[in-house]
N, C-alpha and C. Protein backbone atom coordinates (compact mmCIF):
# COMPACT_ATOMS: atom_id res chain seq x y z
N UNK A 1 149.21 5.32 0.05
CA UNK A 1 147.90 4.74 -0.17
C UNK A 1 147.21 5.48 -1.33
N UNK A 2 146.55 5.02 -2.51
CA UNK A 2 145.81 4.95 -3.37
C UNK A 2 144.75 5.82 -2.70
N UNK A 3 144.35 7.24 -3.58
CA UNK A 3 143.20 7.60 -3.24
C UNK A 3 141.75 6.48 -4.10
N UNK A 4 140.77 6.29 -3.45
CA UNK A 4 139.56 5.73 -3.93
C UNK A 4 139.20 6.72 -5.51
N UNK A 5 139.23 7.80 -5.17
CA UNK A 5 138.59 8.48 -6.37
C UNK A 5 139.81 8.89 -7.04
N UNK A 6 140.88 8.03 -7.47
CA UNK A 6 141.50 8.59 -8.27
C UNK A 6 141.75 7.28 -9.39
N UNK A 7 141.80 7.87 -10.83
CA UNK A 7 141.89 7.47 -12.15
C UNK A 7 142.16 5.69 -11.62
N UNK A 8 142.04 4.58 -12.30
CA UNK A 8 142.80 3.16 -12.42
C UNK A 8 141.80 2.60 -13.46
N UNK A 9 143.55 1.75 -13.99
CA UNK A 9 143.62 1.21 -15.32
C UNK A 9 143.42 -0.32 -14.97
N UNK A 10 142.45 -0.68 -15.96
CA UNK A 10 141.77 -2.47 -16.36
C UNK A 10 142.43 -2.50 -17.63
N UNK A 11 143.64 -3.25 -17.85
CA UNK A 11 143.65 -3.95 -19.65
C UNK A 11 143.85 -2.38 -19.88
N UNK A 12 143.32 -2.44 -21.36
CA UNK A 12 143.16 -1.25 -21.87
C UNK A 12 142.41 -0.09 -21.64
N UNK A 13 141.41 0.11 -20.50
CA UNK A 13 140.58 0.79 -19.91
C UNK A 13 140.55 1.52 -18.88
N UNK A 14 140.74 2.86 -18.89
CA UNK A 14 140.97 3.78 -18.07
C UNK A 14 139.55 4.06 -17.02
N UNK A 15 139.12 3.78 -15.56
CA UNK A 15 138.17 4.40 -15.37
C UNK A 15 138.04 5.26 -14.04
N UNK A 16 137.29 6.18 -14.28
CA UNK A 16 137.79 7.63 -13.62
C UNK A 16 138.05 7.66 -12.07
N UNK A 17 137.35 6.69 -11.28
CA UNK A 17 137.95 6.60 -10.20
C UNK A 17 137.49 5.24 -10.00
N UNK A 18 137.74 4.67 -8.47
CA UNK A 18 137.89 2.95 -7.94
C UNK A 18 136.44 3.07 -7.34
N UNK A 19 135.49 3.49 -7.14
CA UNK A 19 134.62 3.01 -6.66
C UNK A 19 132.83 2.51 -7.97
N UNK A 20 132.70 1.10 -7.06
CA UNK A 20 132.19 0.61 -8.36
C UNK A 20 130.63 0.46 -7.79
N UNK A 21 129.77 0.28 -9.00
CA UNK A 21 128.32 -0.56 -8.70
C UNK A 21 128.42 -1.92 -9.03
N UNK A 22 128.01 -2.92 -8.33
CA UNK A 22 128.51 -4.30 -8.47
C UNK A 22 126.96 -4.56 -9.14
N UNK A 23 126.69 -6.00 -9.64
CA UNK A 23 125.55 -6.69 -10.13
C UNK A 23 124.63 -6.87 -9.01
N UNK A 24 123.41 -6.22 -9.02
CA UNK A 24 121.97 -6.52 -7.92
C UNK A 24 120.83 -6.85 -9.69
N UNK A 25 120.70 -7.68 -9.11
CA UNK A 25 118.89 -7.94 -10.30
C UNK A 25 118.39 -7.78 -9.37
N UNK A 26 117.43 -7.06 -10.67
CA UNK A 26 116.07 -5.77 -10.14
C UNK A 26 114.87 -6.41 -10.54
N UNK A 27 115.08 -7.56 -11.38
CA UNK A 27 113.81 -8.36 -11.58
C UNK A 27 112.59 -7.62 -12.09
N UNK A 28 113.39 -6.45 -13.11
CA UNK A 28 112.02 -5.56 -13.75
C UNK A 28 112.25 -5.94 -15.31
N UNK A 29 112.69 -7.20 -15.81
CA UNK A 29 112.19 -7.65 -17.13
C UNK A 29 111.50 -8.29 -17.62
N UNK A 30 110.28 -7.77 -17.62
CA UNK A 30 109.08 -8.72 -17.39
C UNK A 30 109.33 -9.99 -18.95
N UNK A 31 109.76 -9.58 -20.22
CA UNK A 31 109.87 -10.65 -20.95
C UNK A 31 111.38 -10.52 -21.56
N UNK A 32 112.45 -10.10 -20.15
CA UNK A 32 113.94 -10.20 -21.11
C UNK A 32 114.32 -8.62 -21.42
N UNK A 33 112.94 -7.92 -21.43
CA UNK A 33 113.64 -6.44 -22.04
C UNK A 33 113.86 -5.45 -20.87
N UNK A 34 115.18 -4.49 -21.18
CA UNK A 34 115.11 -3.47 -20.75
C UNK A 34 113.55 -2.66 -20.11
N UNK A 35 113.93 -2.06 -19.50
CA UNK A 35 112.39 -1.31 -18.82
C UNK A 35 112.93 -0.16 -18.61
N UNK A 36 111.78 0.66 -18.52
CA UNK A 36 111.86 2.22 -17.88
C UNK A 36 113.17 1.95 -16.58
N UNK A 37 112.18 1.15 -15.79
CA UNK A 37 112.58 1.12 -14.78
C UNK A 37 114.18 1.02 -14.97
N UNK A 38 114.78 0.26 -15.95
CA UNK A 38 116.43 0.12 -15.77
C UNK A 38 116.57 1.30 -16.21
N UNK A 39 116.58 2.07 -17.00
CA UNK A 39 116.60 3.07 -17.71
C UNK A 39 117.15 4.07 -16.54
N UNK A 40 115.81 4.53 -15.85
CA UNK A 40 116.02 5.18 -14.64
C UNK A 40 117.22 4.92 -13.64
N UNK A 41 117.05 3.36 -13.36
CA UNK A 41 118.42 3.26 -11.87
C UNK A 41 119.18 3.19 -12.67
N UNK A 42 120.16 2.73 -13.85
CA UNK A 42 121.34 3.08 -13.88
C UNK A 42 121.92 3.91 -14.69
N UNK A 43 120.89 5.13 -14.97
CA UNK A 43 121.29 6.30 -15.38
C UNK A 43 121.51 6.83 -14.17
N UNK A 44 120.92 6.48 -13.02
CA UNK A 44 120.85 7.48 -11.91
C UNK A 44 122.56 7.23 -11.52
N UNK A 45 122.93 5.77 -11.74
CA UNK A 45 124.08 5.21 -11.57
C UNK A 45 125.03 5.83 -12.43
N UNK A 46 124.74 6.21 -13.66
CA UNK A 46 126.00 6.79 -14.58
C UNK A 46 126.24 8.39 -14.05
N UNK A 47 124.89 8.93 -13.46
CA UNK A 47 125.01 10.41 -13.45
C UNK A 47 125.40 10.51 -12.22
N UNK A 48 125.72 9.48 -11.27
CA UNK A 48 126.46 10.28 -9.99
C UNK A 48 128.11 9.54 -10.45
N UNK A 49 128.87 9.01 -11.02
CA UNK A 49 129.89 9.23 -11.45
C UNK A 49 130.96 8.03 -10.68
N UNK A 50 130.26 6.89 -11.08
CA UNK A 50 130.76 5.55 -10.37
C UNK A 50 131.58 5.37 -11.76
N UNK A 51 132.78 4.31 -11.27
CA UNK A 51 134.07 4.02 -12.61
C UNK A 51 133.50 3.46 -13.19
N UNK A 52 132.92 2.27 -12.45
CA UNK A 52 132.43 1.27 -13.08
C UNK A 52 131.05 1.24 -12.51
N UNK A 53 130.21 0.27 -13.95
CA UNK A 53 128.70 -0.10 -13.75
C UNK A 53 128.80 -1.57 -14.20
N UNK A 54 129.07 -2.47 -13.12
CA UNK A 54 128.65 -3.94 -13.79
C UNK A 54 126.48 -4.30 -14.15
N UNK A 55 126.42 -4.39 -15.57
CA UNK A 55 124.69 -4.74 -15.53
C UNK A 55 124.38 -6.05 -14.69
N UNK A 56 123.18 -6.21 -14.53
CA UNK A 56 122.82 -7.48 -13.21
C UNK A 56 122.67 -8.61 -14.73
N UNK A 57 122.48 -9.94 -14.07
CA UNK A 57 122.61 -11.29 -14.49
C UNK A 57 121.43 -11.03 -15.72
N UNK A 58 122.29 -11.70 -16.92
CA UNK A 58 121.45 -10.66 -17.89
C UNK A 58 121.63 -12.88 -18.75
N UNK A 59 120.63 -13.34 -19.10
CA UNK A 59 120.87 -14.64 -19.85
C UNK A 59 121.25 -14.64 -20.83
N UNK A 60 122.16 -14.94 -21.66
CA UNK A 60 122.87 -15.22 -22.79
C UNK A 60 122.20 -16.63 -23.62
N UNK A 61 121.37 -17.45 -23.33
CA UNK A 61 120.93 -18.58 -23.51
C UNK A 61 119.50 -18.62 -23.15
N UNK A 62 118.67 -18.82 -23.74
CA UNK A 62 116.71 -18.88 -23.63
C UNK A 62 116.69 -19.68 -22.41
N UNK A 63 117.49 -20.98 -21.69
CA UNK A 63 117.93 -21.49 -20.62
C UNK A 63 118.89 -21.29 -19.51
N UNK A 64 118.99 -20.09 -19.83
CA UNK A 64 120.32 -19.79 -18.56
C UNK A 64 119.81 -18.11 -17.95
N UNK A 65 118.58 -17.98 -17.88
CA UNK A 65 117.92 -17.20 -16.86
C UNK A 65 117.77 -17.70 -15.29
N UNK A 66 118.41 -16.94 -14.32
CA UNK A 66 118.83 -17.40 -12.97
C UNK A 66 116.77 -17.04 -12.66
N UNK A 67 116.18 -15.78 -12.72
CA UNK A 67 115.16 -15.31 -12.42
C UNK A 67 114.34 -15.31 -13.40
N UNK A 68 113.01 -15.32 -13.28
CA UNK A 68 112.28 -15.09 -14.01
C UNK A 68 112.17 -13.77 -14.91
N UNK A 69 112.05 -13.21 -14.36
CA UNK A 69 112.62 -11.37 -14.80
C UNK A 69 113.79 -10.97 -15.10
N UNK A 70 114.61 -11.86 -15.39
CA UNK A 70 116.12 -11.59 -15.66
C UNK A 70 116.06 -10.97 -17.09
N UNK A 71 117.25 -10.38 -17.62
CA UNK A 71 117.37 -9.20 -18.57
C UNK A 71 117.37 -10.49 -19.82
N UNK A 72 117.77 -10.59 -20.98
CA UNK A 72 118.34 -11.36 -21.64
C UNK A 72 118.98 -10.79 -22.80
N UNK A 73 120.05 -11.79 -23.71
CA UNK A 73 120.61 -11.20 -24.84
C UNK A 73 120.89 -12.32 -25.53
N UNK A 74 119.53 -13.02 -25.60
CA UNK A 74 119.60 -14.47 -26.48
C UNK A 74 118.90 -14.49 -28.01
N UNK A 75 118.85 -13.02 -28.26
CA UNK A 75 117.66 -12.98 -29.59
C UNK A 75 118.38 -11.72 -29.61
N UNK A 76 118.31 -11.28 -30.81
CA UNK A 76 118.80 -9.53 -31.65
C UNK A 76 117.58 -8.72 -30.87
N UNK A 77 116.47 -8.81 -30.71
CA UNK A 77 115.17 -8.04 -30.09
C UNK A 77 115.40 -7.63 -29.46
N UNK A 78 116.58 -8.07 -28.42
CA UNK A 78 116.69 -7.32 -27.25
C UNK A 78 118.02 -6.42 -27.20
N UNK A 79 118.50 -6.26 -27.97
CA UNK A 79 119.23 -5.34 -28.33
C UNK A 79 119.83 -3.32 -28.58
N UNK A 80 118.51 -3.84 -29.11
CA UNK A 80 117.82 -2.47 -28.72
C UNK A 80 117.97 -1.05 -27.21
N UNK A 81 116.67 -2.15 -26.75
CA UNK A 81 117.24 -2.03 -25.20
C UNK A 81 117.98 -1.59 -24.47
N UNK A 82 119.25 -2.84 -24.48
CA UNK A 82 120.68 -3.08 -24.03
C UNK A 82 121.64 -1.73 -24.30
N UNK A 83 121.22 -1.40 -26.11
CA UNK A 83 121.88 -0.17 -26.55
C UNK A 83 121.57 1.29 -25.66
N UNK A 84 120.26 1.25 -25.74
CA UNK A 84 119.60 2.72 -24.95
C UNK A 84 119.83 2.30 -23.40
N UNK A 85 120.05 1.27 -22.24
CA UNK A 85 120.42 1.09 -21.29
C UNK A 85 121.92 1.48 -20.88
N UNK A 86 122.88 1.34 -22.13
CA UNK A 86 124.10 1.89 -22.00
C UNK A 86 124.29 2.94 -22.46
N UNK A 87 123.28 3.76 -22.63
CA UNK A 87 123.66 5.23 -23.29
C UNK A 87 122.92 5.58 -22.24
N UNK A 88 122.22 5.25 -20.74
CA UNK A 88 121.08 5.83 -19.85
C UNK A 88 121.91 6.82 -19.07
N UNK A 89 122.63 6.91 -18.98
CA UNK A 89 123.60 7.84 -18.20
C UNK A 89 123.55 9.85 -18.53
């Protein structure tokens, strides 16, 4: 049996052990952007040392927001953001 915390490979992607954070929306984008608030939970998420971090339902399309507060990445503006959200760790 597979230890949980040991190394496994996706494709080309090594990640350090099997236990993951799955997608929860947090419904703290008040117009699409990143917030403190993400900032905070999933740095808190990178610094305790999960393989993986899937981000929550983030719209790709000005019409394909599930929530009102959903993240988005339908304009360069929000980009930004997105960048400093994946470096929150």
């Amino acid at each position: 049996m597979t230890n949980i915390f040991s190394p496994m490979t996706i494709g080309n992607v090594t990640l350090k052990n099997r236990v993951g954070v799955p997608p929860m929306c947090t419904n703290d984008a008040k117009d699409g952007s990143v917030t403190e608030e993400h900032i905070i939970t999933y740095g808190m998420y990178g610094r305790n040392q999960f393989g993986m971090i899937v981000v929550e339902a983030t719209a790709v399309a000005e019409n394909g927001i599930i929530y009102e507060n959903d993240l988005k990445i339908d304009d360069d503006r929000y980009i930004t953001g997105l960048k400093m959200l994946s470096k929150s760790h």
